[in-house]
PDB file of N, CA and C in Angstrom:
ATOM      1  N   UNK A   1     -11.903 -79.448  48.588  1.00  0.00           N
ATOM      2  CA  UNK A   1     -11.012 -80.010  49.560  1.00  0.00           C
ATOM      3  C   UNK A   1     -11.838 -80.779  50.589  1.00  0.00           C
ATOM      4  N   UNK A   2     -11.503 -81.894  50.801  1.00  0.00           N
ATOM      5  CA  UNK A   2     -12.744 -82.904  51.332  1.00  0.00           C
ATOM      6  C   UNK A   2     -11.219 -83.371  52.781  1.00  0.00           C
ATOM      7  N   UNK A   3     -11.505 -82.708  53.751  1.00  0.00           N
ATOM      8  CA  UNK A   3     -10.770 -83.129  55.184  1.00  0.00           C
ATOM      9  C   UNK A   3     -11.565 -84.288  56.194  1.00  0.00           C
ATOM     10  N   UNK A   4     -11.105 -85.690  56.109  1.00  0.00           N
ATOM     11  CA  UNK A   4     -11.664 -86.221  57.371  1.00  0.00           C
ATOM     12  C   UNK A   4     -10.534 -86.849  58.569  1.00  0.00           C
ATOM     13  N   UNK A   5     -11.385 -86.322  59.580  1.00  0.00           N
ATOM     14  CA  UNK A   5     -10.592 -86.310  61.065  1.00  0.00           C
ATOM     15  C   UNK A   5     -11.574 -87.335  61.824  1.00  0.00           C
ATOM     16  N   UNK A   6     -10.769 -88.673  61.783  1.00  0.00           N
ATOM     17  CA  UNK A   6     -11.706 -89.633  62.833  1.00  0.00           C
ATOM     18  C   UNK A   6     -10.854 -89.444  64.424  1.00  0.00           C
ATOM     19  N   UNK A   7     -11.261 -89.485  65.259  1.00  0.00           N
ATOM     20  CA  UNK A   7     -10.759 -89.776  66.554  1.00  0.00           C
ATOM     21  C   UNK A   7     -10.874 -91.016  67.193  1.00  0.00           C
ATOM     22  N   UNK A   8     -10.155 -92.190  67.641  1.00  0.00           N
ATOM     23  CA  UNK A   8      -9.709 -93.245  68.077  1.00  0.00           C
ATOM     24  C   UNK A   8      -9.367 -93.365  69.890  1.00  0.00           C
ATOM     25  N   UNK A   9     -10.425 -93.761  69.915  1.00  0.00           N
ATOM     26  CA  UNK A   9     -10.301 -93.965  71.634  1.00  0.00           C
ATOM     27  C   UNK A   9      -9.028 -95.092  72.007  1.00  0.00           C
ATOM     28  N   UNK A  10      -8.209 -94.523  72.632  1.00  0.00           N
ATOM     29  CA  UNK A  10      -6.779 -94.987  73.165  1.00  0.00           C
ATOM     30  C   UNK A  10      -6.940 -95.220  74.535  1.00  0.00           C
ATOM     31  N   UNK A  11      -7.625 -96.384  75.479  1.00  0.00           N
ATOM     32  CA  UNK A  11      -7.814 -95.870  76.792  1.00  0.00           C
ATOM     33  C   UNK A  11      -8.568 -94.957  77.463  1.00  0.00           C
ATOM     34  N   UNK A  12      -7.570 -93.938  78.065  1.00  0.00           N
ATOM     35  CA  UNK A  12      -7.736 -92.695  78.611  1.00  0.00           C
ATOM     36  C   UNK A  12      -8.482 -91.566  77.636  1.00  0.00           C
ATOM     37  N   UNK A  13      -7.290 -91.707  76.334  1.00  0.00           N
ATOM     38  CA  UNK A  13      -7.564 -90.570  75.592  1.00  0.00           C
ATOM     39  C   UNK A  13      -7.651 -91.131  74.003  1.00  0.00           C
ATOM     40  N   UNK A  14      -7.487 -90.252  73.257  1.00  0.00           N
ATOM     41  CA  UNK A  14      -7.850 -90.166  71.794  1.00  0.00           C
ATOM     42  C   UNK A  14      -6.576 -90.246  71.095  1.00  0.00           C
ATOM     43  N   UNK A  15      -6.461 -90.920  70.192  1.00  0.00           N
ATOM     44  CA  UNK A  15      -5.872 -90.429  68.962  1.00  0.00           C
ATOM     45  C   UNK A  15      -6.283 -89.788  67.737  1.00  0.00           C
ATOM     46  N   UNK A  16      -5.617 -89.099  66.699  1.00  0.00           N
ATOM     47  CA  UNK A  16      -6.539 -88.458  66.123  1.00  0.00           C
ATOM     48  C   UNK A  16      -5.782 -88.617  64.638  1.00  0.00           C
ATOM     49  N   UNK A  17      -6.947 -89.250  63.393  1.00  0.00           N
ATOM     50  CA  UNK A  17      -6.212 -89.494  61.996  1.00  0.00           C
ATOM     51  C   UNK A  17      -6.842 -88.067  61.452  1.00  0.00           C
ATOM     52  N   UNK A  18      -5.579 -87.566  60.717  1.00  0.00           N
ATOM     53  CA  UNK A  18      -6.221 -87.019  59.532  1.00  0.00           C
ATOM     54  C   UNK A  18      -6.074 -87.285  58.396  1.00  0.00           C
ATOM     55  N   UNK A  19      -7.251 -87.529  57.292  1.00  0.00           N
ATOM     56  CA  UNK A  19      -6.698 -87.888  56.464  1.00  0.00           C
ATOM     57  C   UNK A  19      -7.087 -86.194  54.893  1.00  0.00           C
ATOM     58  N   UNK A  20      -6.614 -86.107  54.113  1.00  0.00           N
ATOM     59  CA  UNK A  20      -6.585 -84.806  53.140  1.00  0.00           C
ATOM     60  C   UNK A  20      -5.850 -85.739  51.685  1.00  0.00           C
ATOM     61  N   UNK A  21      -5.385 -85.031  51.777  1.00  0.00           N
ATOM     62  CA  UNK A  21      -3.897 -85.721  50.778  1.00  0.00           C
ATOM     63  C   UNK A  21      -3.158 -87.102  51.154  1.00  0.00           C
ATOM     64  N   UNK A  22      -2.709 -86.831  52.362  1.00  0.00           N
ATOM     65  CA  UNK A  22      -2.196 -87.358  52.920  1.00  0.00           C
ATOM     66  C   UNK A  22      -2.674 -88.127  54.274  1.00  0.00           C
ATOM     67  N   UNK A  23      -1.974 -88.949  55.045  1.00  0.00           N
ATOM     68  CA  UNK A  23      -2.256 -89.460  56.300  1.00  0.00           C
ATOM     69  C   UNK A  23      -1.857 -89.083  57.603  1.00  0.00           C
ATOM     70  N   UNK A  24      -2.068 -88.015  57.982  1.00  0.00           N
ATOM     71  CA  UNK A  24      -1.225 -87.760  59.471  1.00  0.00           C
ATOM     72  C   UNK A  24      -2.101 -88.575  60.724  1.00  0.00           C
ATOM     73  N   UNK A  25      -1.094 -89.017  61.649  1.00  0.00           N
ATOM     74  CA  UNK A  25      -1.764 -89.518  63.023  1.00  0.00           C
ATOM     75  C   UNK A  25      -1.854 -88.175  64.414  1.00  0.00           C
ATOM     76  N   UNK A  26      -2.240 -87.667  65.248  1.00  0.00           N
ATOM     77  CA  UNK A  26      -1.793 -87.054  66.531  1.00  0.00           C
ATOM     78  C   UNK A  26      -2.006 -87.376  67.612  1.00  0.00           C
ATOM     79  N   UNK A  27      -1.202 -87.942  68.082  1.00  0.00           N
ATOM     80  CA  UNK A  27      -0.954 -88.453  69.532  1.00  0.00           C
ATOM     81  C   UNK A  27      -1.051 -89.838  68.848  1.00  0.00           C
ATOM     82  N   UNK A  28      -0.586 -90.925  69.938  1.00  0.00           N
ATOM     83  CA  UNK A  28      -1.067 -92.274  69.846  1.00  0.00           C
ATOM     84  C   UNK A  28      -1.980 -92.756  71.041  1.00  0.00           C
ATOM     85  N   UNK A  29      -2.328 -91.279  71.835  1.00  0.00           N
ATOM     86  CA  UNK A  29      -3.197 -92.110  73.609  1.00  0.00           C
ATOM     87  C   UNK A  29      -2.117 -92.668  74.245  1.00  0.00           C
ATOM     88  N   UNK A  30      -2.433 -92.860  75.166  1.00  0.00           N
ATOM     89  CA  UNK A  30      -1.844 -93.804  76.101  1.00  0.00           C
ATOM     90  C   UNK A  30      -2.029 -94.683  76.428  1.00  0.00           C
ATOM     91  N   UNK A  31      -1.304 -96.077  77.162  1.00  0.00           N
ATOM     92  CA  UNK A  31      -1.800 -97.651  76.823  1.00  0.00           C
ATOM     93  C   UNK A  31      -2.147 -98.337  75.787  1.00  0.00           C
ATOM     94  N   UNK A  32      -1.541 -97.661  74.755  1.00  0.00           N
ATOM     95  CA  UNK A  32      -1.728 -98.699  73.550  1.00  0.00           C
ATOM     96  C   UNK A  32      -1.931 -99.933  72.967  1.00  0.00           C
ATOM     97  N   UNK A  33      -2.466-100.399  72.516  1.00  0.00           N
ATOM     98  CA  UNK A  33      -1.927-101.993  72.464  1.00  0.00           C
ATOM     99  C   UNK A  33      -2.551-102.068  70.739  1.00  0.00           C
ATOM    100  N   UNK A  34      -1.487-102.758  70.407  1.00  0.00           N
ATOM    101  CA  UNK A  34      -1.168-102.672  68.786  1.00  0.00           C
ATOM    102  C   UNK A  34      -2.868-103.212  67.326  1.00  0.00           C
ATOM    103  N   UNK A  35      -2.889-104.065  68.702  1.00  0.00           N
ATOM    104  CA  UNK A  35      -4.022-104.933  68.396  1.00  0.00           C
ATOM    105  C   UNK A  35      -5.153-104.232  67.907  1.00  0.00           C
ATOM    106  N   UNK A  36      -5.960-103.463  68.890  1.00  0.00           N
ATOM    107  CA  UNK A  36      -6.876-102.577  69.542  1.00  0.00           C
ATOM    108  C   UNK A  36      -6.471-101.273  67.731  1.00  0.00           C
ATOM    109  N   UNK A  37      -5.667-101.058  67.874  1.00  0.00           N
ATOM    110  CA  UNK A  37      -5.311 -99.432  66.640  1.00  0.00           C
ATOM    111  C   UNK A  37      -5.378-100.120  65.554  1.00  0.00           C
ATOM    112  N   UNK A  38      -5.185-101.244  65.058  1.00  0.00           N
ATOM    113  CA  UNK A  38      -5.409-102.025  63.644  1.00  0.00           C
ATOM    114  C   UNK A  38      -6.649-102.462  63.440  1.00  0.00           C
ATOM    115  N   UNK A  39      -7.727-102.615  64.168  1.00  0.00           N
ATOM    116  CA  UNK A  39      -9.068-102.574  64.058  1.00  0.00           C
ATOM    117  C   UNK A  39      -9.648-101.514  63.855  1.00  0.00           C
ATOM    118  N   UNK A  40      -8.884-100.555  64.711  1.00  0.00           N
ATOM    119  CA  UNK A  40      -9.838 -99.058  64.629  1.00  0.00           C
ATOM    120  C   UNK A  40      -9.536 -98.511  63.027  1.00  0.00           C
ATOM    121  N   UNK A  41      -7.857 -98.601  62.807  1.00  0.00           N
ATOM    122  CA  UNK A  41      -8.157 -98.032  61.467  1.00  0.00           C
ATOM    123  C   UNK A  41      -8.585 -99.004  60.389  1.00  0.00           C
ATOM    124  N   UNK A  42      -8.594-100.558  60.635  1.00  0.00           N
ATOM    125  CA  UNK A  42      -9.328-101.061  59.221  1.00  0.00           C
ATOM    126  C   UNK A  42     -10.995-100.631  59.038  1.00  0.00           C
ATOM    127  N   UNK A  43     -11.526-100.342  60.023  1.00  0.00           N
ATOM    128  CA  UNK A  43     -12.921 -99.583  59.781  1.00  0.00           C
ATOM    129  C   UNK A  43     -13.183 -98.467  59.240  1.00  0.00           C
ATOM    130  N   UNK A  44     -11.772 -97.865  59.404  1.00  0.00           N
ATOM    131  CA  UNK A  44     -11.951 -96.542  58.456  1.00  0.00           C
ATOM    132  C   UNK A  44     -11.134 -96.601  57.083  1.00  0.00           C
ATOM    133  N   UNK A  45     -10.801 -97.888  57.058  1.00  0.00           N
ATOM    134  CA  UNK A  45     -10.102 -98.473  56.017  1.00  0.00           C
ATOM    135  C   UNK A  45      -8.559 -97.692  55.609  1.00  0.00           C
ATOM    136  N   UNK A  46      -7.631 -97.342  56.644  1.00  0.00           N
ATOM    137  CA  UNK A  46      -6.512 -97.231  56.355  1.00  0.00           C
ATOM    138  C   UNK A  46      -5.653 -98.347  56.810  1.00  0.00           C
ATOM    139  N   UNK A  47      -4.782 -98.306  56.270  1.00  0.00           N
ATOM    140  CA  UNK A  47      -3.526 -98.964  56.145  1.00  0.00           C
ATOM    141  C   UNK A  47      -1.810 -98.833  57.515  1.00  0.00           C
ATOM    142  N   UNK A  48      -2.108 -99.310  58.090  1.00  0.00           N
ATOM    143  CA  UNK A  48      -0.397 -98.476  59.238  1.00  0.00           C
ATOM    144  C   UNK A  48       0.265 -97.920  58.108  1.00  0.00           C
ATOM    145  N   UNK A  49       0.719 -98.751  57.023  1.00  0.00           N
ATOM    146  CA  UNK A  49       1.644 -97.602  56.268  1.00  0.00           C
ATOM    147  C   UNK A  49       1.707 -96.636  55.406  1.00  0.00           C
ATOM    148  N   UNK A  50      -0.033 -96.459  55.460  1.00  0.00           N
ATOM    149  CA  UNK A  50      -0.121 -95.503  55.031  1.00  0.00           C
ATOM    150  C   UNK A  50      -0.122 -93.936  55.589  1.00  0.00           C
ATOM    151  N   UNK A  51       0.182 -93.949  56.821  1.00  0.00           N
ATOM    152  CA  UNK A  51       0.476 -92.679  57.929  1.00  0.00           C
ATOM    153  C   UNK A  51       2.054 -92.624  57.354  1.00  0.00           C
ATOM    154  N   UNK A  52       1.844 -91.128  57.050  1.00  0.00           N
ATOM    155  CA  UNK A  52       3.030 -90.026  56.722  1.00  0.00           C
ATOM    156  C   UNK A  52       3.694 -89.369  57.858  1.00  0.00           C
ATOM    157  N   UNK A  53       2.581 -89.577  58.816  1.00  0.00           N
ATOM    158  CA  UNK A  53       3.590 -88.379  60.056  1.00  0.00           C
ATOM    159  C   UNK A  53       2.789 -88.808  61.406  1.00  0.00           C
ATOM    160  N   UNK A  54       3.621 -88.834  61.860  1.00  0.00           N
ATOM    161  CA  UNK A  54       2.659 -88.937  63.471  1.00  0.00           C
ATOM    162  C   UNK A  54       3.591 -87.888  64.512  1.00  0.00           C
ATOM    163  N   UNK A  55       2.464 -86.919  64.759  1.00  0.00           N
ATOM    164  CA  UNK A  55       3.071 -85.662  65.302  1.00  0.00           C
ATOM    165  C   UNK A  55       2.347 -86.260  67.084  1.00  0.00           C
ATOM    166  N   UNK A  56       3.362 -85.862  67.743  1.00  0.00           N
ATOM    167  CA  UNK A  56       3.353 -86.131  69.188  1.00  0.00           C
ATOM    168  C   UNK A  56       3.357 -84.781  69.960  1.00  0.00           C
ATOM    169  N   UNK A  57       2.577 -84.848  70.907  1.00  0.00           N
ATOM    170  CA  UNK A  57       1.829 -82.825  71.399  1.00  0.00           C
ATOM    171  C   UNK A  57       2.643 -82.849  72.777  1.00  0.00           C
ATOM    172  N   UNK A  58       3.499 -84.256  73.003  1.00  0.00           N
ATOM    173  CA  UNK A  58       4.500 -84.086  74.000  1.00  0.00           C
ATOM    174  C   UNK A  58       5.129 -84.717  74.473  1.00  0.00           C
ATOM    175  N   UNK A  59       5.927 -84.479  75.176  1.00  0.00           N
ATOM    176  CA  UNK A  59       7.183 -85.539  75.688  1.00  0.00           C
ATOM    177  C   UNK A  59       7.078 -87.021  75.905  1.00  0.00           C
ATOM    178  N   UNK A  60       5.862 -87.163  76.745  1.00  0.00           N
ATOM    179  CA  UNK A  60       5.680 -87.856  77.985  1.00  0.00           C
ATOM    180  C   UNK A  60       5.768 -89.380  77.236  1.00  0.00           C
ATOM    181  N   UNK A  61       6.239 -90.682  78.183  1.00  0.00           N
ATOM    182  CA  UNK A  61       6.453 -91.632  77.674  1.00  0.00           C
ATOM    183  C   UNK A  61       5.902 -92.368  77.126  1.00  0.00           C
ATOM    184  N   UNK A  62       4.676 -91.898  77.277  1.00  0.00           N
ATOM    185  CA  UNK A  62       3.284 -92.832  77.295  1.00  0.00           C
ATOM    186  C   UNK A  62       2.877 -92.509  75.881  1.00  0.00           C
ATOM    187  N   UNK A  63       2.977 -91.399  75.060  1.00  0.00           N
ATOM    188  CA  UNK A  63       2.973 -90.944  73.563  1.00  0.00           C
ATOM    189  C   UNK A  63       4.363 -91.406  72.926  1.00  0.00           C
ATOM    190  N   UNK A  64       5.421 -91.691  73.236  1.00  0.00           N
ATOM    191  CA  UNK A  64       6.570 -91.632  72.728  1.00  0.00           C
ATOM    192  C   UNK A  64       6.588 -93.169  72.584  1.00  0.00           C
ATOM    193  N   UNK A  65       6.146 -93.789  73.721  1.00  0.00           N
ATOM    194  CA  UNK A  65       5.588 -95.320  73.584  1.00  0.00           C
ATOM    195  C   UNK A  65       4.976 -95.705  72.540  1.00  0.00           C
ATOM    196  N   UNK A  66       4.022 -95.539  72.241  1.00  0.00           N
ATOM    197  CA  UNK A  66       2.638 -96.069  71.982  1.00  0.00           C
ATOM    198  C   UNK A  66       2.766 -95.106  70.146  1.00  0.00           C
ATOM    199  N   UNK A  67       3.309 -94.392  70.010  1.00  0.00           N
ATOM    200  CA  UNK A  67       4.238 -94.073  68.221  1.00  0.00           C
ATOM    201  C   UNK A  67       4.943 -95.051  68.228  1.00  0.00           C
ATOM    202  N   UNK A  68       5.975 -95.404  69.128  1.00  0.00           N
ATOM    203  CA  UNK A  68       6.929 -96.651  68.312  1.00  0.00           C
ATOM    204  C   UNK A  68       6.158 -97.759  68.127  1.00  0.00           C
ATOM    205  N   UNK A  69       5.447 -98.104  68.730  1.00  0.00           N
ATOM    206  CA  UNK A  69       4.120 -99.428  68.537  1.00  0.00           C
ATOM    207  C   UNK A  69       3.423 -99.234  67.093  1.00  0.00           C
ATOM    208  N   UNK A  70       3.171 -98.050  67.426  1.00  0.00           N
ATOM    209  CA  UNK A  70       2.680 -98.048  65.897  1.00  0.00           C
ATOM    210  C   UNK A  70       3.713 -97.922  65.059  1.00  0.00           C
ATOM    211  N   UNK A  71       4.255 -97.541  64.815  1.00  0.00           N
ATOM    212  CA  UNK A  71       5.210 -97.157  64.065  1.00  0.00           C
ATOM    213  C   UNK A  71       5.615 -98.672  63.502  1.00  0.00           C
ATOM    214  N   UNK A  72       5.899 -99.588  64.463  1.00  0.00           N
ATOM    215  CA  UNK A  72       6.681-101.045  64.474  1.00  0.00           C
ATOM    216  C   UNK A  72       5.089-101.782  63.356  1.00  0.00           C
ATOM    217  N   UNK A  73       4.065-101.481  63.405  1.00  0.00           N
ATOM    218  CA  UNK A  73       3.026-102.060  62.391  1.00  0.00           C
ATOM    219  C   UNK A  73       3.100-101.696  60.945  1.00  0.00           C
ATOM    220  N   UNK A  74       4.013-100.719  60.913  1.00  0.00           N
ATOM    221  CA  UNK A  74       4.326-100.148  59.845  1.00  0.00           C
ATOM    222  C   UNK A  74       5.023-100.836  58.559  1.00  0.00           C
TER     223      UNK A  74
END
């Protein structure tokens, strides 16, 4: 079972890919800008549509934001 977890500087904070089987995202950071997250993951050579899940650790607008951004690259 081969797990890699890159972390993606968002600003302030991190986002975090995992990839296994599958593609999960966590969190999207805050201040996003669409631009900036499509560079970070073509270096690790994923795809926007290839994320299965993007789990959000909380309410706040600034994560709920910055998923639909991504989400919209999808």
């Amino acid at each position: 079972m081969n797990i890699n977890i890159y972390p993606i500087r968002m600003a302030f904070e991190r986002c975090h890919i995992i990839q296994e089987k599958g593609i999960i995202m966590i969190d999207g950071g805050s201040i996003i800008k669409a631009t900036s997250f499509e560079k970070a993951i073509k270096r690790i050579n994923i795809k926007p549509d290839e994320i299965q899940l993007i789990v959000i650790t909380n309410g706040h607008m600034d994560r709920i934001r910055s998923a639909n951004d991504i989400k919209g690259l999808m």
